[in-house]
N, C-alpha and C. Protein backbone atom coordinates (compact mmCIF):
# COMPACT_ATOMS: atom_id res chain seq x y z
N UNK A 1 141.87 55.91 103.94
CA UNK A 1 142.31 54.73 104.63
C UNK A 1 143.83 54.67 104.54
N UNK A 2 144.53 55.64 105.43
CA UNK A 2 146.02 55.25 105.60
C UNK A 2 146.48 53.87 105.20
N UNK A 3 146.02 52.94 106.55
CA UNK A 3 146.61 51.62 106.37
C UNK A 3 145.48 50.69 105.88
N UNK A 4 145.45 50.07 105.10
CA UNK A 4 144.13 49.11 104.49
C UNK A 4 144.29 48.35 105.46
N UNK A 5 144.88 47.58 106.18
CA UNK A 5 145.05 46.20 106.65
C UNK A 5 144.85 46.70 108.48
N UNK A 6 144.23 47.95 108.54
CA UNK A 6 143.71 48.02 110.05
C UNK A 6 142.45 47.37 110.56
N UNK A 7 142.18 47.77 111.71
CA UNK A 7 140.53 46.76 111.94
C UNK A 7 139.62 47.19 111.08
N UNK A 8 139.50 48.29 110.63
CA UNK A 8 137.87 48.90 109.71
C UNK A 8 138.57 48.31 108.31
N UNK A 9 139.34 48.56 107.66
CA UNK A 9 139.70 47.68 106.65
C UNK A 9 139.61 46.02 106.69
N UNK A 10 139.83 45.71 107.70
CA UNK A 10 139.44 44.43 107.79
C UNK A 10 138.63 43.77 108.04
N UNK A 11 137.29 44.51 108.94
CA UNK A 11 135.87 44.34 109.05
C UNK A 11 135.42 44.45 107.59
N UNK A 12 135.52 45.81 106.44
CA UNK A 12 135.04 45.91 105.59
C UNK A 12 135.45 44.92 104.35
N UNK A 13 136.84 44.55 104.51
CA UNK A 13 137.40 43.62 103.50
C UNK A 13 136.45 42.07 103.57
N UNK A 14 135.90 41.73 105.01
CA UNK A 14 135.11 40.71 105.17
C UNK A 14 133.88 40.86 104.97
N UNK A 15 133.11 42.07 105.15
CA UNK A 15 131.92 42.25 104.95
C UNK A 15 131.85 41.79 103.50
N UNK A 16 132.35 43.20 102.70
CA UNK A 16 132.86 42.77 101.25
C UNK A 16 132.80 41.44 100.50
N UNK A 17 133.68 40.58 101.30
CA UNK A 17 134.34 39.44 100.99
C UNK A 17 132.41 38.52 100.85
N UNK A 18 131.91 38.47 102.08
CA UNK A 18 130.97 37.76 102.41
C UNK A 18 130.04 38.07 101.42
N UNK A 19 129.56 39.58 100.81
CA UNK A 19 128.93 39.64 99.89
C UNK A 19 129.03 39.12 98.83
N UNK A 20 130.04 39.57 98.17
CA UNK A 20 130.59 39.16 97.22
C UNK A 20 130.34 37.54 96.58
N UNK A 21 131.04 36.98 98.11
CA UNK A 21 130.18 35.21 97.43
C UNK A 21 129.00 35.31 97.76
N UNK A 22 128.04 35.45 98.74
CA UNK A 22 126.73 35.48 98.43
C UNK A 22 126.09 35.47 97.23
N UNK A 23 126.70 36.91 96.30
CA UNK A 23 126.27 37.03 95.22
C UNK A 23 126.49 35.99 94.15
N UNK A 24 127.62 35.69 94.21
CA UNK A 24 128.54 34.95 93.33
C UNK A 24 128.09 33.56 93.66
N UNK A 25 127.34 32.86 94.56
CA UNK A 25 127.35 31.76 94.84
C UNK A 25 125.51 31.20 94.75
N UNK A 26 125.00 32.44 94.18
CA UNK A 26 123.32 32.15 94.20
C UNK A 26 123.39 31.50 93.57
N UNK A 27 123.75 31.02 92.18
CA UNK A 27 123.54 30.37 91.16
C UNK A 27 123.06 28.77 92.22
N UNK A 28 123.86 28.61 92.81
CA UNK A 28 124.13 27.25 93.47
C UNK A 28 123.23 26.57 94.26
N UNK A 29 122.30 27.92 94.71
CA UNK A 29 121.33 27.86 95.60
C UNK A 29 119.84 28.06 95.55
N UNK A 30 119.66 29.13 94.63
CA UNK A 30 118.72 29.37 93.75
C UNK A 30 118.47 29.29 92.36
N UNK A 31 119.06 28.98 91.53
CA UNK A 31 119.01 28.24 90.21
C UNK A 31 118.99 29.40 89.38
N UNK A 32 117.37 29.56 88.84
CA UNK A 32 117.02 30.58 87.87
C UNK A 32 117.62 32.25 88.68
N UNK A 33 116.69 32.50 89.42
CA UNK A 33 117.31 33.42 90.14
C UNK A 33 118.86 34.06 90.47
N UNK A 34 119.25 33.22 90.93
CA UNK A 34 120.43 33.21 91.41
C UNK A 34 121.26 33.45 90.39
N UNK A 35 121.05 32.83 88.69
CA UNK A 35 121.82 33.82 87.87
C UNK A 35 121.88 35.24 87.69
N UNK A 36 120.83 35.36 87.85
CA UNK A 36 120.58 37.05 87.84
C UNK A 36 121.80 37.81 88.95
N UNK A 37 121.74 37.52 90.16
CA UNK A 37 121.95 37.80 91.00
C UNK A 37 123.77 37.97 90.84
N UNK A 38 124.06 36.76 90.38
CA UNK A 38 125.46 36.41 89.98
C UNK A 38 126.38 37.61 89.90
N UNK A 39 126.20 38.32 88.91
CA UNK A 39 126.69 39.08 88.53
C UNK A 39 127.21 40.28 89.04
N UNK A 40 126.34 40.86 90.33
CA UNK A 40 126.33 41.63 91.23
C UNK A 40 127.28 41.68 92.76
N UNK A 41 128.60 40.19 91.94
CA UNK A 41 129.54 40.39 93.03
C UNK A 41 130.27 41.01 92.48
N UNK A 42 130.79 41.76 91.24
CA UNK A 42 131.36 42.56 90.69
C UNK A 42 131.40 43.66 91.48
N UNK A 43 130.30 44.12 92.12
CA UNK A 43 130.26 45.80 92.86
C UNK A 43 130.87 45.41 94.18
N UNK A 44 130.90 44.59 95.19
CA UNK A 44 131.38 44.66 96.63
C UNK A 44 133.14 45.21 95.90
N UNK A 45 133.71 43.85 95.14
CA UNK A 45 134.96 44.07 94.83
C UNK A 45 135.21 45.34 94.29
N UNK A 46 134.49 45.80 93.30
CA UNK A 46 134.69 47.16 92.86
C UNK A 46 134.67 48.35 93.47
N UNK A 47 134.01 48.30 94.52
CA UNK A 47 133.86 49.40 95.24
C UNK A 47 135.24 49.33 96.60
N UNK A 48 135.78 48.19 96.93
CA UNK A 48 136.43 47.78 97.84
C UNK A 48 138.02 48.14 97.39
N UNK A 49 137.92 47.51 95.81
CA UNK A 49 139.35 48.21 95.12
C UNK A 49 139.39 49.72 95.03
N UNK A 50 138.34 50.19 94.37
CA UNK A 50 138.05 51.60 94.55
C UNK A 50 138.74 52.70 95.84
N UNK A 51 138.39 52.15 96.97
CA UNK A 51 139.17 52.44 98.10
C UNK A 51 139.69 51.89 98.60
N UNK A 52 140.55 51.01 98.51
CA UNK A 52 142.06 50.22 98.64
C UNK A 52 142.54 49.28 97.77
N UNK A 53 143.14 49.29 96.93
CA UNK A 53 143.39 48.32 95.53
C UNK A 53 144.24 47.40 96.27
N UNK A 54 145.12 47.43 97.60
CA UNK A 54 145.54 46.16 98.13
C UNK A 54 144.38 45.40 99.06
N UNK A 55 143.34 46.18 99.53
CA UNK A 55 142.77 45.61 100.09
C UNK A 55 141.41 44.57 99.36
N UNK A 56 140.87 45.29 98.21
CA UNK A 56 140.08 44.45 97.13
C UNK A 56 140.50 43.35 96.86
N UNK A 57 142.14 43.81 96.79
CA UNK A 57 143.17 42.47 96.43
C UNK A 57 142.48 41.41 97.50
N UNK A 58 142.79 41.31 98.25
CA UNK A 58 142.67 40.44 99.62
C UNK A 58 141.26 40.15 99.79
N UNK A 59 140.22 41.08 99.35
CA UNK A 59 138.69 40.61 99.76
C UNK A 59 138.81 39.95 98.28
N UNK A 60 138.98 39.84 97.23
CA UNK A 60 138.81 38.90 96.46
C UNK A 60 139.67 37.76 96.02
N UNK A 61 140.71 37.46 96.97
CA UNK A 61 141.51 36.29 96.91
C UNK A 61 140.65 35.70 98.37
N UNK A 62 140.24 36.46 99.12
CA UNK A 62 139.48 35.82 100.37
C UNK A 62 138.31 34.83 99.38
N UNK A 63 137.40 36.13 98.75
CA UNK A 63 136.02 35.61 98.08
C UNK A 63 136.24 33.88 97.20
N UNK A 64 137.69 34.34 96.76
CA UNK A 64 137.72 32.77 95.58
C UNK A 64 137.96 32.02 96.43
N UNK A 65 138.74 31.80 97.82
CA UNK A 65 138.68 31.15 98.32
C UNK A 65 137.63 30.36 99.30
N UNK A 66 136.58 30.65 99.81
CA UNK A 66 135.67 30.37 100.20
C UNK A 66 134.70 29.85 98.94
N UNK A 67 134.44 30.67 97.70
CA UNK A 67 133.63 29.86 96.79
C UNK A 67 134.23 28.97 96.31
N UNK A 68 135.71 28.21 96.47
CA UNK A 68 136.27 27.31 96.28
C UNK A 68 135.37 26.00 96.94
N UNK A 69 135.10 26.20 97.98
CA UNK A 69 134.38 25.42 99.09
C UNK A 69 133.43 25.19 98.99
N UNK A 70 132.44 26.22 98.43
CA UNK A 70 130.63 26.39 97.73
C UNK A 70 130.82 25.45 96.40
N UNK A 71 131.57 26.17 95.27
CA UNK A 71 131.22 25.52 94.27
C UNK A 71 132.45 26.13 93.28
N UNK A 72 133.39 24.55 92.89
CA UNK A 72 134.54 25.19 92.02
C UNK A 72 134.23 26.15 90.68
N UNK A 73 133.25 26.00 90.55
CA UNK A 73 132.71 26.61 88.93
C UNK A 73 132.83 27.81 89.22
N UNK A 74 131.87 28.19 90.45
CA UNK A 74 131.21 29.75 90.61
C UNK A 74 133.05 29.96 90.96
N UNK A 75 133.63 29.34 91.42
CA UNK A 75 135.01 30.28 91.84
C UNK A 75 135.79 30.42 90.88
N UNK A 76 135.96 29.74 89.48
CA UNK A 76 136.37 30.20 88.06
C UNK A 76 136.24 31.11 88.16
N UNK A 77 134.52 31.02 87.74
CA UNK A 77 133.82 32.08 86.93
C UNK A 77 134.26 33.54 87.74
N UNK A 78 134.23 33.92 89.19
CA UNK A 78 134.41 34.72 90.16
C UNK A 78 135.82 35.29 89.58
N UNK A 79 136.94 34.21 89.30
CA UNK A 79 138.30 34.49 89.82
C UNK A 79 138.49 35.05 88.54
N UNK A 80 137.66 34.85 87.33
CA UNK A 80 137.97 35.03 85.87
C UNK A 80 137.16 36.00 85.08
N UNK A 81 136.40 36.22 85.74
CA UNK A 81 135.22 37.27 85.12
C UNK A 81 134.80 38.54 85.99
N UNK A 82 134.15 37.89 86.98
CA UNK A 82 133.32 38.91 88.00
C UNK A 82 133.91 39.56 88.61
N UNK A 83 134.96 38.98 89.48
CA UNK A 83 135.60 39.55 90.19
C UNK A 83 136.66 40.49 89.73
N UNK A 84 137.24 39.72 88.82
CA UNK A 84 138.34 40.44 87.98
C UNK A 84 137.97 41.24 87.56
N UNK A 85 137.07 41.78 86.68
CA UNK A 85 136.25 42.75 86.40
C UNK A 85 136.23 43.45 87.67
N UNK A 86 135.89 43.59 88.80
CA UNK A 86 135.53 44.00 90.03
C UNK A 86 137.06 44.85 89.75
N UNK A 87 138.06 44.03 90.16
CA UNK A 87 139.36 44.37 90.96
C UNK A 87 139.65 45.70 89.78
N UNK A 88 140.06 45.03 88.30
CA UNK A 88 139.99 46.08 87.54
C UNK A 88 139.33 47.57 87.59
N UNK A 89 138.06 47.14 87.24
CA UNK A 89 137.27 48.60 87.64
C UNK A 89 137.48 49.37 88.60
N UNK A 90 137.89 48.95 90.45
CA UNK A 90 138.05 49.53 91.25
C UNK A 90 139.46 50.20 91.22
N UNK A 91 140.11 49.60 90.84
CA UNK A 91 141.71 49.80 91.32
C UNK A 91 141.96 50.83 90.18
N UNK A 92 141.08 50.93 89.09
CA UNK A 92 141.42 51.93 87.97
C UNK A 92 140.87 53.01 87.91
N UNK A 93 139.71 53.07 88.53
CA UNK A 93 138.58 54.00 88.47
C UNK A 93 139.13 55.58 88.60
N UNK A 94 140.08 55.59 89.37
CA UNK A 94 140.64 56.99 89.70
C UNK A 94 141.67 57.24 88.43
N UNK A 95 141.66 56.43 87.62
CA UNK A 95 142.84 56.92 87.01
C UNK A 95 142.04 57.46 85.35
N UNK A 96 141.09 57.51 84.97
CA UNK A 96 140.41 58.10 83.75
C UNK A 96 139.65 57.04 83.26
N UNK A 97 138.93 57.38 82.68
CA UNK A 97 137.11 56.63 82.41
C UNK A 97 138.08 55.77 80.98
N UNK A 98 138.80 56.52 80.26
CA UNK A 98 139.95 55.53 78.64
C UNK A 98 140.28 54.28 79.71
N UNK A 99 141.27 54.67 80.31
CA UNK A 99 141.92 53.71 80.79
C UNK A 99 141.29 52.88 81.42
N UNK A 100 140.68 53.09 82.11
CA UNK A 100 139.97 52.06 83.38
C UNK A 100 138.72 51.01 81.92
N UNK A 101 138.19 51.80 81.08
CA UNK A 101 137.25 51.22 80.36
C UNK A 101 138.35 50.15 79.74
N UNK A 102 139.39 50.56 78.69
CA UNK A 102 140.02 49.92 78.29
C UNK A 102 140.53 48.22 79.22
N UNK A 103 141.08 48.62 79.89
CA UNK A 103 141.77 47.62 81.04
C UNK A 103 140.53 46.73 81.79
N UNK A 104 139.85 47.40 81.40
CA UNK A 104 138.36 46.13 82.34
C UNK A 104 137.88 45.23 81.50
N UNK A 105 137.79 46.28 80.12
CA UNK A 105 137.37 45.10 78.71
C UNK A 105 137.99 44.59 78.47
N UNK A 106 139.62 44.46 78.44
CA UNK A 106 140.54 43.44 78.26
C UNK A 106 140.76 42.75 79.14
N UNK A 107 140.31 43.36 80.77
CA UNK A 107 140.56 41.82 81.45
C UNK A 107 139.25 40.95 81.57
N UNK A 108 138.49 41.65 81.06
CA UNK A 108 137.27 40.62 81.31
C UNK A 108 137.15 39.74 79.98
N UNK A 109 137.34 40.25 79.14
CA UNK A 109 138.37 39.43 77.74
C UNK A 109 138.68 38.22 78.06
N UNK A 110 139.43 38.63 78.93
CA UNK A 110 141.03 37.47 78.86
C UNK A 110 140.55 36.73 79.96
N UNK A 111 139.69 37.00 80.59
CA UNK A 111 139.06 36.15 81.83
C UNK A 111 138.17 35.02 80.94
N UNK A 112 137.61 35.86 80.45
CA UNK A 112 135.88 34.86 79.55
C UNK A 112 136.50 33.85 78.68
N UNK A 113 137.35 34.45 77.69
CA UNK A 113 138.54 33.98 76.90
C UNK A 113 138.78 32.36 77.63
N UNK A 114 139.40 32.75 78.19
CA UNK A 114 140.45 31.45 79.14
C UNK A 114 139.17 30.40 79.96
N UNK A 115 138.46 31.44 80.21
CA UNK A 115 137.38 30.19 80.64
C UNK A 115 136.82 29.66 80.11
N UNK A 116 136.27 30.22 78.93
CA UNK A 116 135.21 29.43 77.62
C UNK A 116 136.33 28.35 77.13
N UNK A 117 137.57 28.80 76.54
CA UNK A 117 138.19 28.33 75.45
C UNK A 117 139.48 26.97 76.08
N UNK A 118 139.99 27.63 77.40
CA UNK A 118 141.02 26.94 77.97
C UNK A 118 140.40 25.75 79.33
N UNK A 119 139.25 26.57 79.98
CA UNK A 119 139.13 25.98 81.28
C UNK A 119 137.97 24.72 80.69
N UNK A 120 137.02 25.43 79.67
CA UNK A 120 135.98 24.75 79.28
C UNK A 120 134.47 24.71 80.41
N UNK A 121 134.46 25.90 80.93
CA UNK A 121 133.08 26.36 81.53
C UNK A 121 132.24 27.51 80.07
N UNK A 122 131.37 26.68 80.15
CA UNK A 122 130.79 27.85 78.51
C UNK A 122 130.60 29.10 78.97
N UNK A 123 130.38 30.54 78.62
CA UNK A 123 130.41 31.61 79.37
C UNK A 123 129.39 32.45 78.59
N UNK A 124 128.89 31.56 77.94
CA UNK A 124 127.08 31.90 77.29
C UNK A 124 126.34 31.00 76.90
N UNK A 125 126.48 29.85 78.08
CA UNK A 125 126.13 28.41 77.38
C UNK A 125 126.21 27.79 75.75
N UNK A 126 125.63 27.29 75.06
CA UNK A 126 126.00 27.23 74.16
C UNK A 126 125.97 27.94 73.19
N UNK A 127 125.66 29.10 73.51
CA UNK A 127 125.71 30.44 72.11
C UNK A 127 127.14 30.49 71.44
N UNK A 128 128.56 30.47 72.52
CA UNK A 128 129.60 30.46 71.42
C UNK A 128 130.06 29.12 71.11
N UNK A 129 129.48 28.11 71.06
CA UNK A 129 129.75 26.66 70.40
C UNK A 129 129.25 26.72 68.73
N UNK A 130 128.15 27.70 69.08
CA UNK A 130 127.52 27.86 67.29
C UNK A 130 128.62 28.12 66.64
N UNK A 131 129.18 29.32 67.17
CA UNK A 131 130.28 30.26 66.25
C UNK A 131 131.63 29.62 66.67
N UNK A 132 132.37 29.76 65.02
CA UNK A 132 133.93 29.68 64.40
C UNK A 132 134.53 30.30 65.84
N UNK A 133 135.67 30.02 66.18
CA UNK A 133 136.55 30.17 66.73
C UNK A 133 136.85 31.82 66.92
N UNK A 134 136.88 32.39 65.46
CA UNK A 134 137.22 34.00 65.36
C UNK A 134 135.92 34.47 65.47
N UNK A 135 134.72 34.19 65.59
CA UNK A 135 133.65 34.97 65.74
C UNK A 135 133.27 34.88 67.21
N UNK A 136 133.54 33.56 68.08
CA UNK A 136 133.26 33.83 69.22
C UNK A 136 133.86 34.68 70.07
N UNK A 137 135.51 34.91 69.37
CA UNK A 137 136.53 35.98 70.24
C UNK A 137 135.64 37.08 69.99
N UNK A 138 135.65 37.34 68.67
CA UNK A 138 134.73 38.82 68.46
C UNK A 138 134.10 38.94 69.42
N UNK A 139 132.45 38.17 69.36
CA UNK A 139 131.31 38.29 70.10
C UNK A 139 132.20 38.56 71.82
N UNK A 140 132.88 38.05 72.23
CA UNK A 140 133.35 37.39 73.72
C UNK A 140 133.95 39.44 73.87
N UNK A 141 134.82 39.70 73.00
CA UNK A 141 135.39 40.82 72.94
C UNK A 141 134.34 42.20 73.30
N UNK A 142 133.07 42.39 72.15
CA UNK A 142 131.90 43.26 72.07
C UNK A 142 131.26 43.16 73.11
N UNK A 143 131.61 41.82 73.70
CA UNK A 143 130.10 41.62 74.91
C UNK A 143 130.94 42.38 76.37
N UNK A 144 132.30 42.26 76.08
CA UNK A 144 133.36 42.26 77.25
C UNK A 144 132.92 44.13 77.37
N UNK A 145 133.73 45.01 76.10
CA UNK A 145 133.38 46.05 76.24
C UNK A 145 132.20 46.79 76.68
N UNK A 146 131.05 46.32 76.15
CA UNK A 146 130.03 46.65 76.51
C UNK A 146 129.39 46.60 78.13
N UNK A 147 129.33 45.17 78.88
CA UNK A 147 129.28 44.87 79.91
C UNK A 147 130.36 45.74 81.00
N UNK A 148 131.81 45.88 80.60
CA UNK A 148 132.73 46.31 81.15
C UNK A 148 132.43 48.07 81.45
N UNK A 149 131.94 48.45 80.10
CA UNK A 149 130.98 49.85 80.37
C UNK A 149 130.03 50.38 81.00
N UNK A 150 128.65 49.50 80.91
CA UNK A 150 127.92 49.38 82.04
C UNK A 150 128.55 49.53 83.26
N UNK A 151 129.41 48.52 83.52
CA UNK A 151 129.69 48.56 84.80
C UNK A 151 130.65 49.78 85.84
N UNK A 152 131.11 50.25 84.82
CA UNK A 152 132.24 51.34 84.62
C UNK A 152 130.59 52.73 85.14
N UNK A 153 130.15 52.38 84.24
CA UNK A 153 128.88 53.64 85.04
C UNK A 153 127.60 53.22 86.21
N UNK A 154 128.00 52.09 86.69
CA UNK A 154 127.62 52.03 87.87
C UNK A 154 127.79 52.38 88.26
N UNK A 155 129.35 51.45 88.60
CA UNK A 155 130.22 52.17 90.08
C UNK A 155 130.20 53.77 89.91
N UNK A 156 130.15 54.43 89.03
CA UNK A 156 130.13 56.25 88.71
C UNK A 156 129.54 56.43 90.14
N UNK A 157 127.70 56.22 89.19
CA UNK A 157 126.93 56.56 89.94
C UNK A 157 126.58 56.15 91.97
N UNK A 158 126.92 55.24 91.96
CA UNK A 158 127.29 54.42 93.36
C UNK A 158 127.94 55.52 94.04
N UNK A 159 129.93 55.68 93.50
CA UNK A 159 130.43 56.22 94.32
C UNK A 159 130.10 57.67 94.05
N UNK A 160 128.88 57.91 93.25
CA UNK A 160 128.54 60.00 93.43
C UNK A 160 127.46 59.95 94.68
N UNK A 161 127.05 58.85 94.49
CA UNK A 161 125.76 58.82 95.66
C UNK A 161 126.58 58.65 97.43
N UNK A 162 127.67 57.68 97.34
CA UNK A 162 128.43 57.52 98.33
C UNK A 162 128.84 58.85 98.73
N UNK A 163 129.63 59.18 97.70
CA UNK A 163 129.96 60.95 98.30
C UNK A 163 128.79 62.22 99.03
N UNK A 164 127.49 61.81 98.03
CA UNK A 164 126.43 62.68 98.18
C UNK A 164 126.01 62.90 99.58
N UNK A 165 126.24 60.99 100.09
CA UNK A 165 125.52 60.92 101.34
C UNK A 165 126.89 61.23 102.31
N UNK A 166 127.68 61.06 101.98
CA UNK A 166 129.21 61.05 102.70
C UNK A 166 128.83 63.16 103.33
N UNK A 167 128.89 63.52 102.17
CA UNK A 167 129.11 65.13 102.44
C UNK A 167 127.56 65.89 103.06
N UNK A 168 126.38 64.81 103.03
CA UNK A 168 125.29 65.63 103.34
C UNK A 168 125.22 65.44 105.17
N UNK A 169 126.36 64.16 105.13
CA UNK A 169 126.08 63.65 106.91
C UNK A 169 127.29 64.66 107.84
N UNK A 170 127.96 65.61 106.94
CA UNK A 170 128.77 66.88 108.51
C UNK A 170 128.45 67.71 108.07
């Protein structure tokens, strides 16, 4: 993608975009369900930074803005966790599995961090209210890496399958 900001970049930055809150906005709509679901706006963005890190940019300042409109919470949580996580993972992915792991667990850190502790949305309901102050960073930290890993071998597998089908179709 020479220019991100042409028409197919910009069809896909919206497609993207539209998923993305879909995902991000079930909670709102489907309750139990819809948490599940939540989580799974991480991949539109990730895959979108992946192949244009200005353009992810833009499908996920699009995404917070529209779940601004759905529901201010889910657009925290989006702008501070999911997504960010998203943008991270994508925009790093090319640069080594250290780095990109590193930089996703610390921003999803510093996302969960700021939301549990500063914004005051709980970000495991009340599981880190039990725990001291230094044990919930811990826990918030272990859960960050871990999750941030997973997700780090999604997208792997995603974009080997993308290629698979990319190179089996000429």
């Amino acid at each position: 993608m020479k220019n991100c900001f042409d028409a197919r970049g910009i069809c896909l930055g919206g497609l993207f975009s539209a998923v993305a809150v879909l995902f991000q906005s079930a909670p709102v709509y489907l309750a139990g369900a819809g948490l599940m679901l939540s989580p799974f706006s991480t991949l539109p963005i990730a895959l979108l930074s992946f192949m244009s890190p200005p353009l992810g940019l833009a499908a996920y300042a699009a995404s917070a803005f529209i779940l601004f409109m759905i529901s201010t919470q889910e657009a925290v949580i989006f702008m501070l966790a999911t997504g960010l996580l998203g943008l991270a993972l994508g925009g790093l992915h090319k640069k080594g599995f250290i780095l990109c792991e590193g930089a996703s667990a610390v921003a999803l850190f510093a996302g969960v961090v700021i939301m549990t502790y500063l914004v005051g949305i709980p970000s495991f309901g009340s599981l880190t209210a039990k725990f001291t102050v230094f044990a919930g960073l811990l826990f918030i930290l272990a859960f960050s890496i871990v999750y941030s890993w997973v997700w780090q071998f999604i997208l792997r597998v995603i974009i080997r399958l993308l290629r698979l089908k990319n190179n089996s179709d000429h």
